[in-house]
PDB file of N, CA and C in Angstrom:
ATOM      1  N   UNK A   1     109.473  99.787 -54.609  1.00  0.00           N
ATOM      2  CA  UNK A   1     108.117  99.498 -55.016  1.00  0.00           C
ATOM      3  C   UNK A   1     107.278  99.039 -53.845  1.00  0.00           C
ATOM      4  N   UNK A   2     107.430  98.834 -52.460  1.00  0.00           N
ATOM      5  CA  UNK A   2     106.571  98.934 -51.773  1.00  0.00           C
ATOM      6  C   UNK A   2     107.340  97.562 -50.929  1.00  0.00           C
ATOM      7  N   UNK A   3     106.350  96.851 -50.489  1.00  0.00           N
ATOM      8  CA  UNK A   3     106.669  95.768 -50.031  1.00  0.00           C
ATOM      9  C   UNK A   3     106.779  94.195 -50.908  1.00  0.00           C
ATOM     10  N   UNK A   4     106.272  94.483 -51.791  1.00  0.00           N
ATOM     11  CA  UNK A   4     105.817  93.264 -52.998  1.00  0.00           C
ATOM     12  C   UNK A   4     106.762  93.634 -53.950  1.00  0.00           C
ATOM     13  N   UNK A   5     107.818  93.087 -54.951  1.00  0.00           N
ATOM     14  CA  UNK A   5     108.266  93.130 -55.818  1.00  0.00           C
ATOM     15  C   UNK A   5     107.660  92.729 -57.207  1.00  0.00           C
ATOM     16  N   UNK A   6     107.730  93.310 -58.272  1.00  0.00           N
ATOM     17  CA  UNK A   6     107.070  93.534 -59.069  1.00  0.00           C
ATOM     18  C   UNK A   6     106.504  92.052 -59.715  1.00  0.00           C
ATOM     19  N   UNK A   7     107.323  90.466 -59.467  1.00  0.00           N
ATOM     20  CA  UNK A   7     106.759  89.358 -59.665  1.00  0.00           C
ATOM     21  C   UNK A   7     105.648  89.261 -58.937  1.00  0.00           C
ATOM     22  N   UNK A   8     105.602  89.688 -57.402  1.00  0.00           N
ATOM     23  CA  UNK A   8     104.185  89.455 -56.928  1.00  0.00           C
ATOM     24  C   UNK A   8     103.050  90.221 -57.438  1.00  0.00           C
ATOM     25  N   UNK A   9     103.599  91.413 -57.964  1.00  0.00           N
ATOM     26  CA  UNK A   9     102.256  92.024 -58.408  1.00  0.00           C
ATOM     27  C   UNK A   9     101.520  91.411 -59.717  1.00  0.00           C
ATOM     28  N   UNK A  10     102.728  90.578 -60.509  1.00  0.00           N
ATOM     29  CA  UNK A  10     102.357  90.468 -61.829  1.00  0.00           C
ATOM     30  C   UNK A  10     101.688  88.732 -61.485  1.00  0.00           C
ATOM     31  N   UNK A  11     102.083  88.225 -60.433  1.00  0.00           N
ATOM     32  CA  UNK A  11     101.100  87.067 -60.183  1.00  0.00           C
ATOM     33  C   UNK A  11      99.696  87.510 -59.710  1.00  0.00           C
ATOM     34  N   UNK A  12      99.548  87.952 -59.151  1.00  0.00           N
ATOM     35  CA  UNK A  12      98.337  88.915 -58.519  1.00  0.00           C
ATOM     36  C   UNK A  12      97.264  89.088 -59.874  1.00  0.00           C
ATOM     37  N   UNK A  13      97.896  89.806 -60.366  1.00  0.00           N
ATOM     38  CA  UNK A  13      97.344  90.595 -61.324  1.00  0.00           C
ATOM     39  C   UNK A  13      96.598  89.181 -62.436  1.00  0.00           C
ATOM     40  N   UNK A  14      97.956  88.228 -62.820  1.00  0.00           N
ATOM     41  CA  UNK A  14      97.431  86.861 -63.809  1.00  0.00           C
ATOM     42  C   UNK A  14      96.055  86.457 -62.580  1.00  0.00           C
ATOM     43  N   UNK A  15      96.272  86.314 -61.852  1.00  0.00           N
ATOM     44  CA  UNK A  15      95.106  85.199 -60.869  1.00  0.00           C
ATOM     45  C   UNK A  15      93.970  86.065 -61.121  1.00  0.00           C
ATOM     46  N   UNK A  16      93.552  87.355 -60.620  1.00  0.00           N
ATOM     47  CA  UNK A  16      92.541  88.655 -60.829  1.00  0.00           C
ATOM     48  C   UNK A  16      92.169  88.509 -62.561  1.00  0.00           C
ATOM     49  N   UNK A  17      93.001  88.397 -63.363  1.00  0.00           N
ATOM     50  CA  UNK A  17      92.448  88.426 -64.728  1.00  0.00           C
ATOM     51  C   UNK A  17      91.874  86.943 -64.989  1.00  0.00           C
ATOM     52  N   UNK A  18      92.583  85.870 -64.369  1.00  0.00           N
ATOM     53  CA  UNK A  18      92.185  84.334 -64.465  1.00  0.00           C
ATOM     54  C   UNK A  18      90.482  84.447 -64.003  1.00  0.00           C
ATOM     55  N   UNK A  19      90.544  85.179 -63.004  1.00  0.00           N
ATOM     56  CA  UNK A  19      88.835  84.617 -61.976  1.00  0.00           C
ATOM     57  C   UNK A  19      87.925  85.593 -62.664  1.00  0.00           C
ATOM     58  N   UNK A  20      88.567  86.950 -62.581  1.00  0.00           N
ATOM     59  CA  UNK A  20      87.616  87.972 -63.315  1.00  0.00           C
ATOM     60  C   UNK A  20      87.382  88.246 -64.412  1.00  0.00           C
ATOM     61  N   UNK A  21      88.329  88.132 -65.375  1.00  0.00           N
ATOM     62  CA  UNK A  21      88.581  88.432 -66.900  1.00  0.00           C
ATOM     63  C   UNK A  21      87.668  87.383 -67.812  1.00  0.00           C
ATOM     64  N   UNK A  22      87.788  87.991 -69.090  1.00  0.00           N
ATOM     65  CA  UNK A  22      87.273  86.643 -69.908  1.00  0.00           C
ATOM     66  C   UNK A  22      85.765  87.427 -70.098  1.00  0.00           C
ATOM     67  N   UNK A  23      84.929  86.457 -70.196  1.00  0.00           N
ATOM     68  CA  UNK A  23      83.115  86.444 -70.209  1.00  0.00           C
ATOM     69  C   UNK A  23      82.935  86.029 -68.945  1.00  0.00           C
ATOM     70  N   UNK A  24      83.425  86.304 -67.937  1.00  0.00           N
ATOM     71  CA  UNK A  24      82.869  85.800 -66.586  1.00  0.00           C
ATOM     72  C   UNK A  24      82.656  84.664 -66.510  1.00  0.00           C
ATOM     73  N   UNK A  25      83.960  83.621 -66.362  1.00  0.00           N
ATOM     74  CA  UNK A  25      84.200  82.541 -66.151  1.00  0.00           C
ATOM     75  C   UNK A  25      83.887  81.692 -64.934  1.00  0.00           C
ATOM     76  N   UNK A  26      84.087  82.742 -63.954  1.00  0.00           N
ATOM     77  CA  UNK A  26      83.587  82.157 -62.567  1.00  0.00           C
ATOM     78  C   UNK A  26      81.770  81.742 -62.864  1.00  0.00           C
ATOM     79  N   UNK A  27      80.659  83.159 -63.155  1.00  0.00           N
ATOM     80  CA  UNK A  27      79.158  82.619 -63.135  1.00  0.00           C
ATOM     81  C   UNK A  27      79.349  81.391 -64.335  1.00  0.00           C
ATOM     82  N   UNK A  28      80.043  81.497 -65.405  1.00  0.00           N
ATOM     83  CA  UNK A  28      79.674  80.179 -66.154  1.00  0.00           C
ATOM     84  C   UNK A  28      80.248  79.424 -65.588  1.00  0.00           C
ATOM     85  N   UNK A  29      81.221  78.957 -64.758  1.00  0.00           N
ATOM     86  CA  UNK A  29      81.338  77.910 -64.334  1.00  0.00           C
ATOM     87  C   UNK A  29      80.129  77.049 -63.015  1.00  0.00           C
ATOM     88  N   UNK A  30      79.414  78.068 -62.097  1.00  0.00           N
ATOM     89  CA  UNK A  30      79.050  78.345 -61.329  1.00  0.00           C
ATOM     90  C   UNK A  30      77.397  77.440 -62.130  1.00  0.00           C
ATOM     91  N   UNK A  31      77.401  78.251 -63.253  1.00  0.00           N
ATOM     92  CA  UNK A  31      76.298  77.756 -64.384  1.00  0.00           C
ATOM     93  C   UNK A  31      75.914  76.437 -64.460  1.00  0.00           C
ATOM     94  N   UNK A  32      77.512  76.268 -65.225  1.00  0.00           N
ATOM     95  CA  UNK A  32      77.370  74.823 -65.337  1.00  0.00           C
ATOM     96  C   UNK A  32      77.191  73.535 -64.457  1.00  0.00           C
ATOM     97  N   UNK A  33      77.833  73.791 -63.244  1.00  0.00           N
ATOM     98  CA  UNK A  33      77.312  73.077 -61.732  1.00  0.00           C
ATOM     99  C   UNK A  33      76.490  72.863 -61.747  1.00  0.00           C
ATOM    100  N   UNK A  34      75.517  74.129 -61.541  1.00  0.00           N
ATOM    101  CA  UNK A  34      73.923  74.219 -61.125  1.00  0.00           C
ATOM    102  C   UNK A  34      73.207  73.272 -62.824  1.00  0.00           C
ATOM    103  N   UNK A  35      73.272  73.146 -63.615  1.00  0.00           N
ATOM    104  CA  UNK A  35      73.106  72.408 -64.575  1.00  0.00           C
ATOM    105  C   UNK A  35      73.496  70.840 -64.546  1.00  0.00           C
ATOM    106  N   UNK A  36      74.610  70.672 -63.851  1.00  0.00           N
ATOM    107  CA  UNK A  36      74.724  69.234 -63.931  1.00  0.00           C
ATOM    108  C   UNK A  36      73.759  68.404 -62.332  1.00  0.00           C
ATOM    109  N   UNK A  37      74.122  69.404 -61.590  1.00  0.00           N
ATOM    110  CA  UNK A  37      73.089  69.017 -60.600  1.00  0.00           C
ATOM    111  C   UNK A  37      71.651  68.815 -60.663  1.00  0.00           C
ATOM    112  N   UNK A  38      71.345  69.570 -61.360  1.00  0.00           N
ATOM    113  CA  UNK A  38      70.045  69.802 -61.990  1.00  0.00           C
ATOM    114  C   UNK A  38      69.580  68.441 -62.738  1.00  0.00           C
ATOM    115  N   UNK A  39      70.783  67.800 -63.876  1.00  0.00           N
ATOM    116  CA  UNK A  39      70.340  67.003 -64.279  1.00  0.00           C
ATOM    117  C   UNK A  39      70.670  65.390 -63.419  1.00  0.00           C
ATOM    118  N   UNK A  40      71.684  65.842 -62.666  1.00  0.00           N
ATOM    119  CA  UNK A  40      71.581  64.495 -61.782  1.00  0.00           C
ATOM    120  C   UNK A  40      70.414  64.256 -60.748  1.00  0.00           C
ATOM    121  N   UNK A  41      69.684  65.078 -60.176  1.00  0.00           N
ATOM    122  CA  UNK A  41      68.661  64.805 -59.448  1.00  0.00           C
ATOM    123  C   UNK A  41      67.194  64.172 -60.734  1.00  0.00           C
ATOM    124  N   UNK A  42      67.511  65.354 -61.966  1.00  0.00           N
ATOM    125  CA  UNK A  42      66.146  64.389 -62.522  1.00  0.00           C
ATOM    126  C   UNK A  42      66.407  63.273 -63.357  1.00  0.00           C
ATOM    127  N   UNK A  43      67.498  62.967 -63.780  1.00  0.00           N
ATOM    128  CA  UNK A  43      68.140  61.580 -63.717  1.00  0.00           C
ATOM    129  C   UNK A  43      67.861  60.061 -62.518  1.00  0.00           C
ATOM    130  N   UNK A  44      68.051  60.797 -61.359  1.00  0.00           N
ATOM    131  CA  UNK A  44      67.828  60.279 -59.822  1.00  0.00           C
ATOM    132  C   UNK A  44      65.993  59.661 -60.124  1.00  0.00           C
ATOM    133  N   UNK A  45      65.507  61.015 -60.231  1.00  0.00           N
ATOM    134  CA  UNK A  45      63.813  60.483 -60.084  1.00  0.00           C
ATOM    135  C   UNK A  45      63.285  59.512 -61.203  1.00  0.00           C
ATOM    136  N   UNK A  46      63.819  60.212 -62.623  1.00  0.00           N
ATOM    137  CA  UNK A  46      63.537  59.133 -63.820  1.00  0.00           C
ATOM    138  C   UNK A  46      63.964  57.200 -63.130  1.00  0.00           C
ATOM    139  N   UNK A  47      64.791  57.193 -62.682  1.00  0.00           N
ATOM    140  CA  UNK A  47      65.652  55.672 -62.427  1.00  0.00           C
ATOM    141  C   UNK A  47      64.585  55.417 -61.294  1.00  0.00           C
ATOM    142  N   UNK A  48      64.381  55.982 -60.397  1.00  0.00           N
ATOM    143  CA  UNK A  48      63.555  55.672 -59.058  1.00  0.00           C
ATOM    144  C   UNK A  48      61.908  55.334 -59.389  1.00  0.00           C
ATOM    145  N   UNK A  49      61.486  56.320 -60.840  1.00  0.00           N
ATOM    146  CA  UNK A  49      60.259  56.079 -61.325  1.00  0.00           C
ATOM    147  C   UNK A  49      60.400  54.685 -61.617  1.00  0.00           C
ATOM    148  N   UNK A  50      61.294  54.348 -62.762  1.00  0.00           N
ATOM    149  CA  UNK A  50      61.336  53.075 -63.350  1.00  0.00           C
ATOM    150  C   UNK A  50      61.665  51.965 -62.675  1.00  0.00           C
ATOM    151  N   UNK A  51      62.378  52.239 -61.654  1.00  0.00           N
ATOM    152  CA  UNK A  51      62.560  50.945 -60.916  1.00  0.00           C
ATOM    153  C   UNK A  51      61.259  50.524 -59.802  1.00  0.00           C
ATOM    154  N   UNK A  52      60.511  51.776 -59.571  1.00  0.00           N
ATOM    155  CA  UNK A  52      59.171  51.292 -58.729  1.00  0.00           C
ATOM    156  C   UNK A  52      58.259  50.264 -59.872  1.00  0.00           C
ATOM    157  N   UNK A  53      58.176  51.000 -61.035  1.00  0.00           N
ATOM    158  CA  UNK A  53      57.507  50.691 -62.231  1.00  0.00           C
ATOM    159  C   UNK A  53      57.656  49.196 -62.160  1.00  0.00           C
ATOM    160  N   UNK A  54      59.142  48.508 -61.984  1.00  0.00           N
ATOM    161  CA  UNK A  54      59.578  47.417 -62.117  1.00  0.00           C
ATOM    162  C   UNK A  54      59.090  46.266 -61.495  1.00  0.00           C
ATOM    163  N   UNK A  55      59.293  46.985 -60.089  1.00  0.00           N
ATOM    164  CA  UNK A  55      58.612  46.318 -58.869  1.00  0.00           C
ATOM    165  C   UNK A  55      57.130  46.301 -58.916  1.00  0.00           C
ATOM    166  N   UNK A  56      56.540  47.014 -59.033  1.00  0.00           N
ATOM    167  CA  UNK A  56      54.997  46.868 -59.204  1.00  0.00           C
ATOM    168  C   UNK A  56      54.425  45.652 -60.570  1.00  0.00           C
ATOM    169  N   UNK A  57      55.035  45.982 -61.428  1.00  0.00           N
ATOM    170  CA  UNK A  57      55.247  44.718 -62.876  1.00  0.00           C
ATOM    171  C   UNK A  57      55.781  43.400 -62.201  1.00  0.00           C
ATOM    172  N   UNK A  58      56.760  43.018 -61.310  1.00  0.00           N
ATOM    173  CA  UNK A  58      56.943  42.006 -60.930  1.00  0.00           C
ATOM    174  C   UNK A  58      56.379  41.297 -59.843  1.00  0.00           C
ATOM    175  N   UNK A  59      55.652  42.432 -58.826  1.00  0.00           N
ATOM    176  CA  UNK A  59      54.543  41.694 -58.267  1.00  0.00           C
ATOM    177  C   UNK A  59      52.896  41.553 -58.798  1.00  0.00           C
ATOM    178  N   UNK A  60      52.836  41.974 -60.494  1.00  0.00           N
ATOM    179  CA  UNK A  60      51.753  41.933 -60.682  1.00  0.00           C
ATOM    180  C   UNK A  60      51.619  40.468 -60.997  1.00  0.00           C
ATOM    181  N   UNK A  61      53.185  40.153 -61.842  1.00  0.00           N
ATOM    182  CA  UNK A  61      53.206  38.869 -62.884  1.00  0.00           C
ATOM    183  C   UNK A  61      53.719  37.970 -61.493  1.00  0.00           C
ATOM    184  N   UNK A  62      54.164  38.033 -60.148  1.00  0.00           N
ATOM    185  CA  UNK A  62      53.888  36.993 -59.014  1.00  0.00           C
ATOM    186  C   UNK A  62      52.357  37.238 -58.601  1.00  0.00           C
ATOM    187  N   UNK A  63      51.436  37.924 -58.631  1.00  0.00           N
ATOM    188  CA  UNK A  63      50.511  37.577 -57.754  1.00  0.00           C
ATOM    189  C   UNK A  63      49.282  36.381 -59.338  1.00  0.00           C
ATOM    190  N   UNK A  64      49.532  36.923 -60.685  1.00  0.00           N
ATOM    191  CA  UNK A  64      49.202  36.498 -61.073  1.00  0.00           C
ATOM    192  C   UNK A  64      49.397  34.782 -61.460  1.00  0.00           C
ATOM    193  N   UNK A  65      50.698  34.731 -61.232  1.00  0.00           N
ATOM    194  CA  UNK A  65      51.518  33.061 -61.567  1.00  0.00           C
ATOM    195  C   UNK A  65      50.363  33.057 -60.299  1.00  0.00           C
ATOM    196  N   UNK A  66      50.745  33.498 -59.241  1.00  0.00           N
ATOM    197  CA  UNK A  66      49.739  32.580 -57.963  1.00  0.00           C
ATOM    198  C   UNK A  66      48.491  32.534 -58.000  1.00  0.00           C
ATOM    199  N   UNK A  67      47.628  33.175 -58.362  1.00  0.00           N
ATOM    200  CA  UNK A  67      46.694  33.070 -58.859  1.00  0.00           C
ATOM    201  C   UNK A  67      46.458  31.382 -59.676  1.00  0.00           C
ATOM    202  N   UNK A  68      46.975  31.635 -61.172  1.00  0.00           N
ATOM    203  CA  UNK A  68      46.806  30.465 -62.162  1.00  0.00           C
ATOM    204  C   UNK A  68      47.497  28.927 -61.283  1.00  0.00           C
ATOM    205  N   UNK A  69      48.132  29.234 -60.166  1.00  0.00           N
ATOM    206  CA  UNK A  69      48.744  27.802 -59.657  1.00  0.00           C
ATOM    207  C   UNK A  69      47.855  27.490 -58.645  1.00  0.00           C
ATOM    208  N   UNK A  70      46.666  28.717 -57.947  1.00  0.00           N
ATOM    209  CA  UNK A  70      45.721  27.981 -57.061  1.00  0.00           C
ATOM    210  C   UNK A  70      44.914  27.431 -57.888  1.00  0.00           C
ATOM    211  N   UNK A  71      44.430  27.717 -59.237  1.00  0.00           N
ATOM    212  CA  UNK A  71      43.002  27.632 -59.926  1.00  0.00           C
ATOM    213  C   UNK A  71      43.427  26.266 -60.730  1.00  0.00           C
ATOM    214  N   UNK A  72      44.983  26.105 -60.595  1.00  0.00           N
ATOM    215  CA  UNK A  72      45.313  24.646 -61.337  1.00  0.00           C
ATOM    216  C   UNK A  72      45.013  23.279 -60.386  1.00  0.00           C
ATOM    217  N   UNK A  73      45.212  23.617 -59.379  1.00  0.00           N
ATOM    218  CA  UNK A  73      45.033  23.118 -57.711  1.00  0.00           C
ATOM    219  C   UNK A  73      43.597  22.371 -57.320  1.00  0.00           C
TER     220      UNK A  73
END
């Protein structure tokens, strides 16, 4: 049979049906990546919105305490 005995061909052959076979397992997997990445970056910006949000709210309610503690003064 050549140089390969017929176990190597029949591993060959499982791996080729594993990657290629199916519904095209490789692009859906490929899919789903690009989907989770997708949602980790706008995950990333949502948290980065809210935490500026945070900071801007906590120096509104410090500039205001300072405010009401000069005018108590």
């Amino acid at each position: 049979m050549g140089t390969f005995s017929i176990w190597h061909w029949l591993i060959v052959l499982v791996v080729v049906l594993v990657l290629f076979g199916g519904r095209g397992k490789i692009p859906s997997l490929m899919g789903d990546v690009a989907k989770g990445i997708k949602s980790f970056k706008s995950n990333m910006k949502d948290e980065n919105a809210a935490s500026s949000e945070k900071v801007e709210e906590a120096e509104t309610i410090t500039a205001t305490k300072r405010e009401d503690e000069t005018a108590k003064s």
